[in-house]
C-alpha atoms as a PDB file:
ATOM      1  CA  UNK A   1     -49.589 -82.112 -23.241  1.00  0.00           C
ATOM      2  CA  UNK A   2     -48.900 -82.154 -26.941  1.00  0.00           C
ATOM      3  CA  UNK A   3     -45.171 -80.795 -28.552  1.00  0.00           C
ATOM      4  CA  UNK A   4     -46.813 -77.309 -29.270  1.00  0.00           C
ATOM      5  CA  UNK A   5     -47.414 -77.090 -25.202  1.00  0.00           C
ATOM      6  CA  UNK A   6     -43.837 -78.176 -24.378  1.00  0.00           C
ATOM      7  CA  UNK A   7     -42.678 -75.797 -26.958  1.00  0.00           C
ATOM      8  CA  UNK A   8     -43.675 -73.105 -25.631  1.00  0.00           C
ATOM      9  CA  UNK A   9     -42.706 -74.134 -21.749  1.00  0.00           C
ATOM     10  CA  UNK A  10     -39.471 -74.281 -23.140  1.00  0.00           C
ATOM     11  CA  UNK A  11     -39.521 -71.045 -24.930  1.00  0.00           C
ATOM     12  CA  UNK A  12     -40.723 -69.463 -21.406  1.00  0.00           C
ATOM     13  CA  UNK A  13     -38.113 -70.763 -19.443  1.00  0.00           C
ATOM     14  CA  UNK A  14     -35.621 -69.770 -21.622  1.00  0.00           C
ATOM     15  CA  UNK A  15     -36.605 -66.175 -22.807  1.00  0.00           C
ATOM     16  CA  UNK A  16     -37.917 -64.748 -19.581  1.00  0.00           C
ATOM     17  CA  UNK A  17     -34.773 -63.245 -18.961  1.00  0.00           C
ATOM     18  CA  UNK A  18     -33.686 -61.822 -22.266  1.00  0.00           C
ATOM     19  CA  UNK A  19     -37.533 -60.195 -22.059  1.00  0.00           C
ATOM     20  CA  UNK A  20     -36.872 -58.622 -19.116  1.00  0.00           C
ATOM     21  CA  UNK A  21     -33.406 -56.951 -20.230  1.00  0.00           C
ATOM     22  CA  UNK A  22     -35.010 -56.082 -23.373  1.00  0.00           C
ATOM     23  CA  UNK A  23     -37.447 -54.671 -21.550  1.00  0.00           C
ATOM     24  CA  UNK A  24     -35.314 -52.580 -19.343  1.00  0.00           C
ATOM     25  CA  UNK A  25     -33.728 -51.263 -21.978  1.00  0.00           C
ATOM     26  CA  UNK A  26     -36.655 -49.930 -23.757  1.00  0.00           C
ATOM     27  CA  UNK A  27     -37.731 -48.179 -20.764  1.00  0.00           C
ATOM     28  CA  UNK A  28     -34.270 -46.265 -20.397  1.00  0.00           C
ATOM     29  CA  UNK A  29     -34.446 -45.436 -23.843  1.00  0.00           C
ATOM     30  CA  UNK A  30     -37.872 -44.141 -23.448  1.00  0.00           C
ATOM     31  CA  UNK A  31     -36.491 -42.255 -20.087  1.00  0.00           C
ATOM     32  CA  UNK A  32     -34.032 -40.778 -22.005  1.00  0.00           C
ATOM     33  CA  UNK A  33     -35.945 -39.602 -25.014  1.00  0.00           C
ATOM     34  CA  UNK A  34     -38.161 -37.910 -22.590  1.00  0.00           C
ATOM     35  CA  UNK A  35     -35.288 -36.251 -20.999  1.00  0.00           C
ATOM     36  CA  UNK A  36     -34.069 -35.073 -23.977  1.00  0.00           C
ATOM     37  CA  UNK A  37     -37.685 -33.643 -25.670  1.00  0.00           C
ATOM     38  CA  UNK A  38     -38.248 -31.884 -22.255  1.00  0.00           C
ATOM     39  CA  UNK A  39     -36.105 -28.937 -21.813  1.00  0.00           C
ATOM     40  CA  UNK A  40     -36.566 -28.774 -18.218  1.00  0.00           C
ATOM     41  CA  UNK A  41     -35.294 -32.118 -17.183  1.00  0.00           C
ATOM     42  CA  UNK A  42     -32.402 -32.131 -19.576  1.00  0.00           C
ATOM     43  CA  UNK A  43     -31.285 -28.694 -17.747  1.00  0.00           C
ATOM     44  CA  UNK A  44     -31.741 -30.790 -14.679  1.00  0.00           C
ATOM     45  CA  UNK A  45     -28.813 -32.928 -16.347  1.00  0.00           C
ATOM     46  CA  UNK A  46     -26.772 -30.593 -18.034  1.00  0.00           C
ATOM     47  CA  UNK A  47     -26.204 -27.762 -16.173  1.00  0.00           C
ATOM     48  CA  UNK A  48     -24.323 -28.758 -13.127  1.00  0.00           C
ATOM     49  CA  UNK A  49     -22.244 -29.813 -15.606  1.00  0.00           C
ATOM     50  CA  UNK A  50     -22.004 -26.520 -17.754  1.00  0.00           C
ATOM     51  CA  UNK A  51     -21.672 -25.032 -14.408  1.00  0.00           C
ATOM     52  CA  UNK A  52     -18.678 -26.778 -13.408  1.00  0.00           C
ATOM     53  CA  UNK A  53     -16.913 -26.123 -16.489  1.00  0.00           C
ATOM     54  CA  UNK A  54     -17.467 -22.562 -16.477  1.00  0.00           C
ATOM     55  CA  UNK A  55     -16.245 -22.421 -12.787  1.00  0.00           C
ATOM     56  CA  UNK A  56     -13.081 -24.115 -13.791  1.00  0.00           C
ATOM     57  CA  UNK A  57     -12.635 -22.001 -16.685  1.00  0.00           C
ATOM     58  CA  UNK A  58     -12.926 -18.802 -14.863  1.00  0.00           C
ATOM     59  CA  UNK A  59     -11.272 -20.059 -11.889  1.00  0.00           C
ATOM     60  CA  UNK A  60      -8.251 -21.099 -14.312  1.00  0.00           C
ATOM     61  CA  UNK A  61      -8.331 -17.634 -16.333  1.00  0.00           C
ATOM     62  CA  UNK A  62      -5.474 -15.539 -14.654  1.00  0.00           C
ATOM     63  CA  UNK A  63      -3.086 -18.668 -15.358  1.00  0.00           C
ATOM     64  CA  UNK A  64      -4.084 -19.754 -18.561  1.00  0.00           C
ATOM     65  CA  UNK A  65      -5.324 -16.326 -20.317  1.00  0.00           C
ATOM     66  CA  UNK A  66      -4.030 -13.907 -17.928  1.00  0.00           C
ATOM     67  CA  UNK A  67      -0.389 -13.628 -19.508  1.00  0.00           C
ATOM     68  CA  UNK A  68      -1.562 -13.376 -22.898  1.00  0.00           C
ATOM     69  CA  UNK A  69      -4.411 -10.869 -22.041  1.00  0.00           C
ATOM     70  CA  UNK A  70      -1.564  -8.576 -20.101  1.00  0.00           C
ATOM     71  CA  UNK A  71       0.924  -8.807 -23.370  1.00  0.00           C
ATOM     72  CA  UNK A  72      -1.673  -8.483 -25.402  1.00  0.00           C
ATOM     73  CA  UNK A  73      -2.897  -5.243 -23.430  1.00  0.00           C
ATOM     74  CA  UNK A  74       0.817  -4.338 -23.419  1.00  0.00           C
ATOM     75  CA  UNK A  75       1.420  -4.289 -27.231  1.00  0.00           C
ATOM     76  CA  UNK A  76      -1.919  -2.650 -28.387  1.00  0.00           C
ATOM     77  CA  UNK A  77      -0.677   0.333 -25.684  1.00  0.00           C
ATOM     78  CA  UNK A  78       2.631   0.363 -27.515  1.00  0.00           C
ATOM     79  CA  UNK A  79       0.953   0.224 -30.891  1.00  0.00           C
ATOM     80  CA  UNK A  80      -1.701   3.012 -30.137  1.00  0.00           C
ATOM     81  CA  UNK A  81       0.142   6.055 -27.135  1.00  0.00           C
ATOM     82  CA  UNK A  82      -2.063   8.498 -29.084  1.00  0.00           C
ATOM     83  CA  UNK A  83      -5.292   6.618 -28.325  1.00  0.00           C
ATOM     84  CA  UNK A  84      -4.356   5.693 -25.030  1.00  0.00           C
ATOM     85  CA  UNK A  85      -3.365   9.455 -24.282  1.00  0.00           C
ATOM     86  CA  UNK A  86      -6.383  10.904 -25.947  1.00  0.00           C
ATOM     87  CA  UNK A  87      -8.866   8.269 -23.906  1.00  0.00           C
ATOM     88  CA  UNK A  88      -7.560   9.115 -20.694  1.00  0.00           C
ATOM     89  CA  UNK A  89      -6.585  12.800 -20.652  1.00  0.00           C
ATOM     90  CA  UNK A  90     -10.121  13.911 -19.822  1.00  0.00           C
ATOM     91  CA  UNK A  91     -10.751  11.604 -16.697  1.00  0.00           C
ATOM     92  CA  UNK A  92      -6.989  12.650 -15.964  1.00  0.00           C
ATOM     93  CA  UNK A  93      -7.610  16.026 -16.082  1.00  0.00           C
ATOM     94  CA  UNK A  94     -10.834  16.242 -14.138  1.00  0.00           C
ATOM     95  CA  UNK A  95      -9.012  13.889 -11.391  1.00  0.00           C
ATOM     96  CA  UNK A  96      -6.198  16.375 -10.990  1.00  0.00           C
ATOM     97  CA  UNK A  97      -8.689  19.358 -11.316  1.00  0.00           C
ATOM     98  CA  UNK A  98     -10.395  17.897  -8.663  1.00  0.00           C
ATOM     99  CA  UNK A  99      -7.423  17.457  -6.628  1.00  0.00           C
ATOM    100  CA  UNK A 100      -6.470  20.969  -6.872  1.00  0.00           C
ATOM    101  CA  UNK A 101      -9.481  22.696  -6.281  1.00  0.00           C
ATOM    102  CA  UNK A 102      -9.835  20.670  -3.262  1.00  0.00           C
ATOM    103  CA  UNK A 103      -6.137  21.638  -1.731  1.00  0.00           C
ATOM    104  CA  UNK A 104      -6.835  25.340  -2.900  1.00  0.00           C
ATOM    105  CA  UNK A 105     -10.187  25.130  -0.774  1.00  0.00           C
ATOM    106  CA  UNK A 106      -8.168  23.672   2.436  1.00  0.00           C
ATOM    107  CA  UNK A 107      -5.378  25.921   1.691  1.00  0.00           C
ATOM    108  CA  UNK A 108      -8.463  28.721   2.225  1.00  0.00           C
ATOM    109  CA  UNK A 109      -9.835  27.445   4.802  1.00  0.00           C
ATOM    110  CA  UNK A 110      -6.646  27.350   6.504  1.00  0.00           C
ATOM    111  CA  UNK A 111      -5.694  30.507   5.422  1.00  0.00           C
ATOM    112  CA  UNK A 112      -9.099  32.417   6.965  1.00  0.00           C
ATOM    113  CA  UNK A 113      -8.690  30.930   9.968  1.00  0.00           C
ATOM    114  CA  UNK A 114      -5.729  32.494  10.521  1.00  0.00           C
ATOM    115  CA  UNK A 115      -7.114  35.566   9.588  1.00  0.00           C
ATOM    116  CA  UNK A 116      -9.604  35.110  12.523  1.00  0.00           C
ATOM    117  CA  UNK A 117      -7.268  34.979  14.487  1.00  0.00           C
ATOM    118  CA  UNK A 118      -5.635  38.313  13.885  1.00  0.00           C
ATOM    119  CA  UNK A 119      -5.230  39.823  17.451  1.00  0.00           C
ATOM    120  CA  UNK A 120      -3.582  36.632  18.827  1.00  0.00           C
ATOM    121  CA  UNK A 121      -0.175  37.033  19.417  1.00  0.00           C
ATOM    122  CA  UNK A 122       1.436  34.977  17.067  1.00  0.00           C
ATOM    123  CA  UNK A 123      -0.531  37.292  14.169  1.00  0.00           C
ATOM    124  CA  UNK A 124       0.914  40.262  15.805  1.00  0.00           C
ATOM    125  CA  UNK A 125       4.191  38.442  15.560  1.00  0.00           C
ATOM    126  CA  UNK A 126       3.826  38.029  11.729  1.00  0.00           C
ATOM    127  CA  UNK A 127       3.093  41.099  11.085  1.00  0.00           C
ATOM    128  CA  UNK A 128       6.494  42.493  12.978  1.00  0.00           C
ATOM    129  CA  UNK A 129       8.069  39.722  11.003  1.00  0.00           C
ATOM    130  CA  UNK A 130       6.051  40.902   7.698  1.00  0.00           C
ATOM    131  CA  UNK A 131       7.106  44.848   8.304  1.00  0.00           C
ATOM    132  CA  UNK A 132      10.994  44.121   9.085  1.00  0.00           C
ATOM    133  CA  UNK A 133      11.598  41.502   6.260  1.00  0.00           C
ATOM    134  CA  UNK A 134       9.284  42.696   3.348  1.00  0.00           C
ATOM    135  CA  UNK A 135       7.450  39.659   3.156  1.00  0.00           C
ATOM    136  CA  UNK A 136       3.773  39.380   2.420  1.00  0.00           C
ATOM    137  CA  UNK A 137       2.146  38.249   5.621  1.00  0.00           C
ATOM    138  CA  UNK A 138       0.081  36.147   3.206  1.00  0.00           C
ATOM    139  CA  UNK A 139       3.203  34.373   1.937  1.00  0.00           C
ATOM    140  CA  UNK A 140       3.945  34.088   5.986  1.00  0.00           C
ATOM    141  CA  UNK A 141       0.905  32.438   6.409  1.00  0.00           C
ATOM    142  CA  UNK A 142       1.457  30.180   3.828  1.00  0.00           C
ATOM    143  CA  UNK A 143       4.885  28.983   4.779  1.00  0.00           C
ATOM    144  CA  UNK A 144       3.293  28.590   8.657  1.00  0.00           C
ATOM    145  CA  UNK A 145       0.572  26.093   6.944  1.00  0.00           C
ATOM    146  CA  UNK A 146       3.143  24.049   5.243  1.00  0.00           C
ATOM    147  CA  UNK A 147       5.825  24.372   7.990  1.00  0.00           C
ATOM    148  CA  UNK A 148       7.673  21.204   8.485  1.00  0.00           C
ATOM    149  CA  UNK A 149       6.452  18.436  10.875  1.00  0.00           C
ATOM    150  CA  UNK A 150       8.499  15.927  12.629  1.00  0.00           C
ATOM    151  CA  UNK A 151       6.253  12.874  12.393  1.00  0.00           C
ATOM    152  CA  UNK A 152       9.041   9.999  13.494  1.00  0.00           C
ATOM    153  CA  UNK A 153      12.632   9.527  15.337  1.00  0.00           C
ATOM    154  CA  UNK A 154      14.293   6.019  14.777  1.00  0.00           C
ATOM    155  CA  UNK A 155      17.560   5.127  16.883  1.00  0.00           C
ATOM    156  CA  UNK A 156      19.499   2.481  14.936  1.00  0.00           C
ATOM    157  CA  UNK A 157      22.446   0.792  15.142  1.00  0.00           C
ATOM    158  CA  UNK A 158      24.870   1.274  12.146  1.00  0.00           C
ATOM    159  CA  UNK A 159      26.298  -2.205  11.662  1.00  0.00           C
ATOM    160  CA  UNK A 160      23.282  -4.129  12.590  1.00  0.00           C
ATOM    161  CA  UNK A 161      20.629  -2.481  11.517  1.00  0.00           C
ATOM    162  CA  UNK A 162      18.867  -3.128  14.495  1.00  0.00           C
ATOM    163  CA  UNK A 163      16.460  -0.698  16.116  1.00  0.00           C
ATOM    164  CA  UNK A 164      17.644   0.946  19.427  1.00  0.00           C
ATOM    165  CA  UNK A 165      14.675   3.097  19.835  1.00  0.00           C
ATOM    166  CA  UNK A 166      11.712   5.039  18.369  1.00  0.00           C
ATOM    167  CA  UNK A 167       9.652   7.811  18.892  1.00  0.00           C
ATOM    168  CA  UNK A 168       6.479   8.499  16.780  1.00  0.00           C
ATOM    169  CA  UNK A 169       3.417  10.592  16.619  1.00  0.00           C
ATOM    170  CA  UNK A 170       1.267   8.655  13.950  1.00  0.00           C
ATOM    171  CA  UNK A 171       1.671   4.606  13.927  1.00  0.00           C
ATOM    172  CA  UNK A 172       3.087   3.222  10.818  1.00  0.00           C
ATOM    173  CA  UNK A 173       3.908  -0.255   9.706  1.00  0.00           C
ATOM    174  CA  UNK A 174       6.724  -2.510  11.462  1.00  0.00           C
ATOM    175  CA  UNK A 175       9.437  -0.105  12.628  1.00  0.00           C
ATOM    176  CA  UNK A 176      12.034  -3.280  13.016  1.00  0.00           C
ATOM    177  CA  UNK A 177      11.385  -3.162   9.383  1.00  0.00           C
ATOM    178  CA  UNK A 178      12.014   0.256   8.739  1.00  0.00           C
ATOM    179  CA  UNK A 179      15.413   0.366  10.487  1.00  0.00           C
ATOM    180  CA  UNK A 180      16.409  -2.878   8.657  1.00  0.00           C
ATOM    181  CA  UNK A 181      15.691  -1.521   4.646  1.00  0.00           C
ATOM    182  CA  UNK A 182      16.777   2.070   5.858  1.00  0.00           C
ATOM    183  CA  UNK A 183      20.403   0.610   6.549  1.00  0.00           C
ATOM    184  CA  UNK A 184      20.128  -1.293   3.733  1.00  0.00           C
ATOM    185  CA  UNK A 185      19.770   1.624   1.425  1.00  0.00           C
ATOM    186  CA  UNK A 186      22.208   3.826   3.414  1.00  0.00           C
ATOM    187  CA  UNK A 187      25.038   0.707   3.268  1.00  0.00           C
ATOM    188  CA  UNK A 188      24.231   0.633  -0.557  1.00  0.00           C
ATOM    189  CA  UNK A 189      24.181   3.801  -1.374  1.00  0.00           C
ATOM    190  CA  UNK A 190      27.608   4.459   0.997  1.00  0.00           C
ATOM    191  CA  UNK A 191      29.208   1.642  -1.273  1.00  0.00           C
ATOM    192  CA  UNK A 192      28.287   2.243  -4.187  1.00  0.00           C
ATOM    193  CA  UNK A 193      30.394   5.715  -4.158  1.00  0.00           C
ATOM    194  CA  UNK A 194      33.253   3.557  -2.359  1.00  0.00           C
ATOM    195  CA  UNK A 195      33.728   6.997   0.040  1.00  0.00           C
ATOM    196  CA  UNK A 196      34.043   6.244   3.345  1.00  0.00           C
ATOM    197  CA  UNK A 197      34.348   9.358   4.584  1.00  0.00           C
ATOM    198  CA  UNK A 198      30.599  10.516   3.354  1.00  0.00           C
ATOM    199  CA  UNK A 199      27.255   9.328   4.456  1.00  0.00           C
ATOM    200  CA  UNK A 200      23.925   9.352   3.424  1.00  0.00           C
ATOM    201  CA  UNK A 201      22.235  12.175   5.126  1.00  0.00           C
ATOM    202  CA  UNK A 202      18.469  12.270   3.371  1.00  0.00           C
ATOM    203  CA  UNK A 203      16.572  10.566   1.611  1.00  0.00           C
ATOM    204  CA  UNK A 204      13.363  12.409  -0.120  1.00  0.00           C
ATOM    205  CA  UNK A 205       9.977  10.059  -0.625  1.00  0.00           C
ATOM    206  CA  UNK A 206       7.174  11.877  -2.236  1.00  0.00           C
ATOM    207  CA  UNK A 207       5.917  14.659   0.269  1.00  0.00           C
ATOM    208  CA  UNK A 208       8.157  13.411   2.981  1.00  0.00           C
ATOM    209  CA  UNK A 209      12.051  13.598   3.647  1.00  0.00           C
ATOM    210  CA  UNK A 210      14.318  11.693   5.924  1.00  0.00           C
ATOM    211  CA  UNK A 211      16.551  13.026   7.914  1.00  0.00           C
ATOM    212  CA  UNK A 212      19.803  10.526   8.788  1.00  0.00           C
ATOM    213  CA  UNK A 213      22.133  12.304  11.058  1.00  0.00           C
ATOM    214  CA  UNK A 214      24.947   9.356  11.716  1.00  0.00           C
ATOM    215  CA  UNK A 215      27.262   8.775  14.973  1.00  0.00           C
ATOM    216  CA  UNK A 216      30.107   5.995  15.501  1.00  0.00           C
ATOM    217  CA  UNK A 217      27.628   3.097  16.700  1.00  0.00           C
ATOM    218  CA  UNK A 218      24.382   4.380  15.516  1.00  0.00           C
ATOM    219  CA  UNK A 219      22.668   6.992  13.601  1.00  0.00           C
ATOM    220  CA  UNK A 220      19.122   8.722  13.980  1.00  0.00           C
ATOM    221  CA  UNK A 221      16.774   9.061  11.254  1.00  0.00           C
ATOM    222  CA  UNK A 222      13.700  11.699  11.895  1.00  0.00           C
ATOM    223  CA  UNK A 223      10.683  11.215   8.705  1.00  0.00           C
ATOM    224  CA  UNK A 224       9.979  14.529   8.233  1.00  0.00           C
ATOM    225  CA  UNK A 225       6.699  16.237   6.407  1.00  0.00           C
ATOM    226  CA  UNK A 226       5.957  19.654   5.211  1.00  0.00           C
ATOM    227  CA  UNK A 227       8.729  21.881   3.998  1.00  0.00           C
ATOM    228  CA  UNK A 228      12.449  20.918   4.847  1.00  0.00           C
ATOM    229  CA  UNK A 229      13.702  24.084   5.003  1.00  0.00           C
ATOM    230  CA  UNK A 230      17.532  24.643   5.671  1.00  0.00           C
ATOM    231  CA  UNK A 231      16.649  26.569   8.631  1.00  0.00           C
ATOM    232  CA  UNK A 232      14.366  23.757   9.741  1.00  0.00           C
ATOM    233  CA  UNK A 233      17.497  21.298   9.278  1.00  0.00           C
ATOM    234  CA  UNK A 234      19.800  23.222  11.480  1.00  0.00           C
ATOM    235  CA  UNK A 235      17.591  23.692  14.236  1.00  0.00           C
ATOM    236  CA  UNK A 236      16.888  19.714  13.474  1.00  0.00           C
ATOM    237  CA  UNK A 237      20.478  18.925  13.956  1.00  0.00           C
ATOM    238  CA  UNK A 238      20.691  20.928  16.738  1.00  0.00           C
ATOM    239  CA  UNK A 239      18.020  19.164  18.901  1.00  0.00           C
ATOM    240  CA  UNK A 240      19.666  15.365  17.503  1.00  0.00           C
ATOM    241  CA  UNK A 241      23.222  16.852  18.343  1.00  0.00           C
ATOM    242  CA  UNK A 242      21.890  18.005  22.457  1.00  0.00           C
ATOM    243  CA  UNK A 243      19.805  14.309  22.501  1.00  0.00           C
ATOM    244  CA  UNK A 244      23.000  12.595  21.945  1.00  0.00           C
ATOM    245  CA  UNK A 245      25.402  14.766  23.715  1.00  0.00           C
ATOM    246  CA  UNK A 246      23.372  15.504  26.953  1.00  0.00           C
ATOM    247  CA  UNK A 247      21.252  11.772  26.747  1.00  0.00           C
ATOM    248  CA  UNK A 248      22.669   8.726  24.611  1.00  0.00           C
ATOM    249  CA  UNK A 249      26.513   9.432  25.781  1.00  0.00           C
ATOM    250  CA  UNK A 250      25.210   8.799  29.283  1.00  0.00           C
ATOM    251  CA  UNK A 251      24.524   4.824  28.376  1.00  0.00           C
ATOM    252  CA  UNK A 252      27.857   2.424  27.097  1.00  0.00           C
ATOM    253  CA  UNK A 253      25.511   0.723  25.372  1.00  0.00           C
ATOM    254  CA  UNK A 254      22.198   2.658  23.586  1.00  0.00           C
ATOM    255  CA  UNK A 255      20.809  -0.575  23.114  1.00  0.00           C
ATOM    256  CA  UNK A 256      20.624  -1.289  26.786  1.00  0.00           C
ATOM    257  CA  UNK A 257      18.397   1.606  27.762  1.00  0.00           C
ATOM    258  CA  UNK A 258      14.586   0.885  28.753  1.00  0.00           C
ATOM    259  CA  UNK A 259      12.125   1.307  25.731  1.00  0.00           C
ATOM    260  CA  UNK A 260       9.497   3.442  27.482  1.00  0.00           C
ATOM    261  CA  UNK A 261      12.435   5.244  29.190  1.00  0.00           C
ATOM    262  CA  UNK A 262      14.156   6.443  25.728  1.00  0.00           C
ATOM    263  CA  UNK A 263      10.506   7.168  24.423  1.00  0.00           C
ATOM    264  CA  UNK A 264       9.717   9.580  27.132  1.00  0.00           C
ATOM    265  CA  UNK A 265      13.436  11.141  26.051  1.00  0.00           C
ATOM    266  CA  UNK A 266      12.615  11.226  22.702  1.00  0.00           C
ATOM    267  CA  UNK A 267       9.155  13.047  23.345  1.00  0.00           C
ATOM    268  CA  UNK A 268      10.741  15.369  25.292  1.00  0.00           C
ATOM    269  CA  UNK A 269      13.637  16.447  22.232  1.00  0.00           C
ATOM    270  CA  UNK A 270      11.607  16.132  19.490  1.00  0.00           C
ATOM    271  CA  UNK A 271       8.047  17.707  20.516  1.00  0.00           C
ATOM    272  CA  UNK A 272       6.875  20.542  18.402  1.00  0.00           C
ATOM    273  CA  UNK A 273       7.386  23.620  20.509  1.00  0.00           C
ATOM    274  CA  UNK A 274      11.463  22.453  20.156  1.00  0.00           C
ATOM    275  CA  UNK A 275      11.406  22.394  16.875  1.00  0.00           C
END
């Protein structure tokens, strides 16, 4: 074996290694070039990626953009009314078109099947009513469609707030909760004037009115719908005035008094053909 022979031994033993790594490397390079030249496996790579970051971005919009969008929105409203008004007055105006037409055609409706029924006794009725007063039996009519409607009695106690009892004919939301921001309002409203010898006695919400008739320990609130005449009221606060007279003044304590029991009572007062 001559020096040349060793040489190269020596040279293999040595550089085997640093072959191999540069060998590795050229084949990740030539991976990666490949990756990059072919659009379908660089999608492979990148979007998950994009994908994430548009996730996060849209996830993260109502914090980080959402103020500036609504001020933005806010100040371009300010800066343009005129627009604003002209853009939306049409769909506006076909809504409440739409709206109307509808309640006219119900208020028909309504209004022929009464007619239909002209040789009941109640149209008979009207019609007396119609000859001795003057009134257009039409205008009757009318006043019968929209007549008022007890829809719900609460029995609370005046300090508390707490609800005694309840009568209802359509289910609402959390009664407790009713009785509780009712007093609230009445409490603040009572203070506020600094009279202690008025109460609050109604409070009016859109198409409905509340009735608060108020005792020494409680007071009764009856949600009302339809029109709140003043002859409706009277006959109202007669029925609340007999309830508490002939009923509640029987029990010490109101708040004592079974809940199906006072129900039942409650029914009884405050049914339709009473009022």
């Amino acid at each position: 074996m001559d020096e040349n022979d060793k040489l190269n031994i020596l040279k293999e033993i040595l550089l085997t290694d640093e072959r191999e790594y540069a060998y590795n490397i050229s084949k990740k390079i030539e991976i990666l070039e490949k990756t990059l030249n072919e659009r379908k496996l660089l999608s492979q790579k990148v979007d998950p990626i994009v994908d994430g970051k548009i996730d996060s971005f849209v996830e993260n919009i109502p914090k980080t953009l959402g103020p500036t969008i609504t001020e933005t929105l806010k100040q371009e409203i300010k800066n343009s009314k005129d627009q604003v008004v002209e853009a939306l007055y049409p769909i506006m105006g076909k809504m409440i078109k739409k709206y109307i037409q509808q309640e006219i055609n119900l208020l028909s409706d309504k209004i022929n099947q009464q007619v239909e029924n002209s040789f009941s006794a109640k149209s008979w009725k009207r019609r007396f009513t119609s000859w001795f007063t003057g009134v257009k039996e039409e205008d009757i009519i009318i006043s019968e469609l929209n007549k008022a409607e007890v829809l719900q009695v609460l029995i609370i106690d005046k300090n508390s707030g707490l609800l005694i009892g309840s009568y209802e004919k359509v289910a609402t939301i959390d009664k407790d909760m009713i009785s509780g921001m009712l007093t609230a309002i009445k409490h603040f409203i009572e203070d506020a004037f600094q009279n202690k010898d008025q109460s609050l006695e109604l409070i009016e919400y859109e198409l409905y009115n509340i009735h608060i008739q108020n005792f020494i320990s409680y007071y009764i609130a009856v949600a009302i719908s339809g029109n709140y005449t003043t002859e409706f009221k009277n006959k109202l606060q007669d029925i609340i005035f007999d309830f508490s007279q002939n009923y509640l003044k029987l029990f010490p304590d109101p708040s004592k008094i079974e809940e199906d029991v006072l129900v039942k009572e409650l029914s009884h007062y405050f049914n339709d053909e009473n009022i």
